[in-house]
C-alpha atoms as a PDB file:
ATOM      1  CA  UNK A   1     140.516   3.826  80.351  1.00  0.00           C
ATOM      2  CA  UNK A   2     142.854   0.845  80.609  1.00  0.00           C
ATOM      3  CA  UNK A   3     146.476   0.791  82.340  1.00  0.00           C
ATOM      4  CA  UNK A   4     149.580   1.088  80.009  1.00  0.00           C
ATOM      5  CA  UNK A   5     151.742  -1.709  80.025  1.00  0.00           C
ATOM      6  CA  UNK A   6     154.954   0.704  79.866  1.00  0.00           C
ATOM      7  CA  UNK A   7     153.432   2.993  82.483  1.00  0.00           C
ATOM      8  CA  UNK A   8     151.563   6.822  81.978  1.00  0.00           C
ATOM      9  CA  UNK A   9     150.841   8.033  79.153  1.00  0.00           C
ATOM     10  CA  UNK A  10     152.283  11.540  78.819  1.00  0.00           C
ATOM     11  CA  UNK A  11     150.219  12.483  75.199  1.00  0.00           C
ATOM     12  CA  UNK A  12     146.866  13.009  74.521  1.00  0.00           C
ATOM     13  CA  UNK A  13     144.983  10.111  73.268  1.00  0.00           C
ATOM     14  CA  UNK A  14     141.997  10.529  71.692  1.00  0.00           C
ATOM     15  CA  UNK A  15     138.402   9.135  73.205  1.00  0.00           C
ATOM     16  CA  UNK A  16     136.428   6.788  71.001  1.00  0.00           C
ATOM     17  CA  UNK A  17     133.265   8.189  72.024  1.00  0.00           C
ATOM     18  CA  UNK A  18     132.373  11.024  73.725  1.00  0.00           C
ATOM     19  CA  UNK A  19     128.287  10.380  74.230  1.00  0.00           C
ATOM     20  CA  UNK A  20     129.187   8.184  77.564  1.00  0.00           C
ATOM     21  CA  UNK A  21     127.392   9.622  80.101  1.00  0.00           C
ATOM     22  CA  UNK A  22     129.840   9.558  82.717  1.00  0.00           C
ATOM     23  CA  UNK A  23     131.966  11.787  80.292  1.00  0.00           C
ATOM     24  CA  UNK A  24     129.262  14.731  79.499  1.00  0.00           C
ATOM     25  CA  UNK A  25     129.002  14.733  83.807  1.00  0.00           C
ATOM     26  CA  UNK A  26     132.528  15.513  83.858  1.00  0.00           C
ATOM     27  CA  UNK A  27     132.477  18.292  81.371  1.00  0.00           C
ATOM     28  CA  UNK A  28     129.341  19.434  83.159  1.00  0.00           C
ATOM     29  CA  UNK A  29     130.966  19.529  85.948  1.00  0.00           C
ATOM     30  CA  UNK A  30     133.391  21.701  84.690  1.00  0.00           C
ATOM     31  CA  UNK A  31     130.893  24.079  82.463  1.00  0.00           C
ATOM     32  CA  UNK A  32     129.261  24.718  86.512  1.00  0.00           C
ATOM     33  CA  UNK A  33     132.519  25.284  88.429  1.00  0.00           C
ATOM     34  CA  UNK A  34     133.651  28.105  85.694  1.00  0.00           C
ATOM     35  CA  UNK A  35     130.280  29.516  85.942  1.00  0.00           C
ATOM     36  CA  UNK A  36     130.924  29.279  89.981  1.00  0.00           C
ATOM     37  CA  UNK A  37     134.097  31.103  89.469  1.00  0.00           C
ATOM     38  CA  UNK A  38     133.784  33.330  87.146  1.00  0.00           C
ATOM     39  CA  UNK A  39     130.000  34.552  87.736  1.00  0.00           C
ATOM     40  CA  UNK A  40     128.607  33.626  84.384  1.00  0.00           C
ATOM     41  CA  UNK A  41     125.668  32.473  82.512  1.00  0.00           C
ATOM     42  CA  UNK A  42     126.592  29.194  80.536  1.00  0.00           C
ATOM     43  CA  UNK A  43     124.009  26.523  79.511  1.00  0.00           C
ATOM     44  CA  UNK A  44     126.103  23.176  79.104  1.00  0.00           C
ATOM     45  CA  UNK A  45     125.163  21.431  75.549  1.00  0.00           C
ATOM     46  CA  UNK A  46     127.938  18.688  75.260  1.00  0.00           C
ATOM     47  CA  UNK A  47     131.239  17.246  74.594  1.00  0.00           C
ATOM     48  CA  UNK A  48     131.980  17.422  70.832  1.00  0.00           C
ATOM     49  CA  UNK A  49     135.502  16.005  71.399  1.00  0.00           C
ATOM     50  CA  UNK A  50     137.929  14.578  73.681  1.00  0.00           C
ATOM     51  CA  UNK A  51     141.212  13.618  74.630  1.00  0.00           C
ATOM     52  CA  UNK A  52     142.365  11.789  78.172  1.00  0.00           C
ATOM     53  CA  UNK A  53     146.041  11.061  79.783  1.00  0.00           C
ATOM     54  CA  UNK A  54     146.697   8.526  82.294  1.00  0.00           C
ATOM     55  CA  UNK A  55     148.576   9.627  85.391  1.00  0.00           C
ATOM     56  CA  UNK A  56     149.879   7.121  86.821  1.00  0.00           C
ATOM     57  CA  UNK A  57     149.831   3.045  86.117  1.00  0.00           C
ATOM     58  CA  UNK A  58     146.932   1.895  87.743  1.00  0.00           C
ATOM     59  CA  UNK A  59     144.255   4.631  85.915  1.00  0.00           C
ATOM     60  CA  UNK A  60     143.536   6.010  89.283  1.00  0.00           C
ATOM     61  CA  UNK A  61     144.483   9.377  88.207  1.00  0.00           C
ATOM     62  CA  UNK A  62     143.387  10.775  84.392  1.00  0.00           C
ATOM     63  CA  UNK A  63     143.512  14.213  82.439  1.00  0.00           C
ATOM     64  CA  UNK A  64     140.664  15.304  80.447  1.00  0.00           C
ATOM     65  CA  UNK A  65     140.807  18.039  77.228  1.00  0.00           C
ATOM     66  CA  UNK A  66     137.567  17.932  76.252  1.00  0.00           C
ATOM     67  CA  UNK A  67     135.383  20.483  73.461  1.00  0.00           C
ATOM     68  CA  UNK A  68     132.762  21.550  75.184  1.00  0.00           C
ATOM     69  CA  UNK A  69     129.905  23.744  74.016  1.00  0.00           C
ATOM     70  CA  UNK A  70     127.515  25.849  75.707  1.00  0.00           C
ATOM     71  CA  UNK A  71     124.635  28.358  75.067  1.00  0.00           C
ATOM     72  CA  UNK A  72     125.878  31.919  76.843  1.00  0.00           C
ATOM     73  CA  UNK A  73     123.172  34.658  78.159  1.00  0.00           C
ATOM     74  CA  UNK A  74     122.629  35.639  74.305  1.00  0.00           C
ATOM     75  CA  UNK A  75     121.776  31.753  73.360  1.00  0.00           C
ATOM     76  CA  UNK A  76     124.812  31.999  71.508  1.00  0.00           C
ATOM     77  CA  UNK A  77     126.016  28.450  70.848  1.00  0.00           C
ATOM     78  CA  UNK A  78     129.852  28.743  72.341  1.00  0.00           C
ATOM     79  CA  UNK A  79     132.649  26.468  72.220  1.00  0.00           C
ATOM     80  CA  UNK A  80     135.169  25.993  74.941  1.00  0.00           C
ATOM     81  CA  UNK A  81     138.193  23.640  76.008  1.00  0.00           C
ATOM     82  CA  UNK A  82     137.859  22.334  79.407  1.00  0.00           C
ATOM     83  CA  UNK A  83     141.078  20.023  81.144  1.00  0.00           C
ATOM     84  CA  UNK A  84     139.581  18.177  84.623  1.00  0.00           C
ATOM     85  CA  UNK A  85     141.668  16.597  86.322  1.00  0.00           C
ATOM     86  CA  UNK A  86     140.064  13.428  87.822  1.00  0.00           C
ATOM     87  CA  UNK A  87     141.210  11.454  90.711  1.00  0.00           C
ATOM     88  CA  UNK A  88     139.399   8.161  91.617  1.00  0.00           C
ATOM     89  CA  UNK A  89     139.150   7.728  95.085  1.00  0.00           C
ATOM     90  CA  UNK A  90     139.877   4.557  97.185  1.00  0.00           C
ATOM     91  CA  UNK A  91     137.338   2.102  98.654  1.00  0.00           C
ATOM     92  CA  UNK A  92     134.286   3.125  96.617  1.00  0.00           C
ATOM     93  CA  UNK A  93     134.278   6.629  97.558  1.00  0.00           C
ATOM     94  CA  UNK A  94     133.468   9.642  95.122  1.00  0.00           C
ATOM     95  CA  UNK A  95     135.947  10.351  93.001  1.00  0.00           C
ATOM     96  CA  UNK A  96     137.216  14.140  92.545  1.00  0.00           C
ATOM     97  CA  UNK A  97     137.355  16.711  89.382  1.00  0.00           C
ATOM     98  CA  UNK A  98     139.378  19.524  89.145  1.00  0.00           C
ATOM     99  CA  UNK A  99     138.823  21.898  86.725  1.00  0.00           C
ATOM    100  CA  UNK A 100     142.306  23.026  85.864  1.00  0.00           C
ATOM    101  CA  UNK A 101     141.482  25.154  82.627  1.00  0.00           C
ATOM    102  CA  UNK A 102     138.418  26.181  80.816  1.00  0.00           C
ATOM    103  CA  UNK A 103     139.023  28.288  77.767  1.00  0.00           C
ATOM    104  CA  UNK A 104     137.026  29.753  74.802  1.00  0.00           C
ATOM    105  CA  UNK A 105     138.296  28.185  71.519  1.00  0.00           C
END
């Protein structure tokens, strides 16, 4: 995602394309910490649809609401909205995810 020129963007905007890898890890990531939370079976799938805000001006800090689906312990296919919060760290460390939400839609 590239900086604003009039600073953060406080509204959703859409994601071109959701099949970039780095994109399905982060809603991974979230399918595994609501399974570490809640003690449940989910089988990530994908990312059907997304949306991202920009935190602050330099895109160091972005929101994620992204469609997720996953298989539960029936194999039914289900489909949940995740929101990660993901903070980019400084001098080529890991960045962080939060999962902040992760509801059944």
């Amino acid at each position: 995602m590239s900086s604003l020129a009039s600073g953060c963007s406080k509204k959703w905007i859409k994601l071109p394309s959701v099949l970039i890898p780095c994109l399905q890890a982060i809603a991974e990531h979230g399918v595994e910490e609501f399974k570490k939370k809640y003690d449940v079976s989910l089988i990530y799938k994908n990312v059907v649809e997304g949306w991202y805000q920009e935190l602050d001006v330099h895109g160091n800090t972005v929101r994620y609401r992204l469609h997720v689906q996953a298989y539960d312990c029936l194999r039914r296919l289900l489909k949940f909205e995740a929101i990660l919060l993901q903070q980019h760290a400084q001098n080529n460390e890991e960045s962080t995810i939060t999962l902040e939400s992760f509801d059944r839609i």
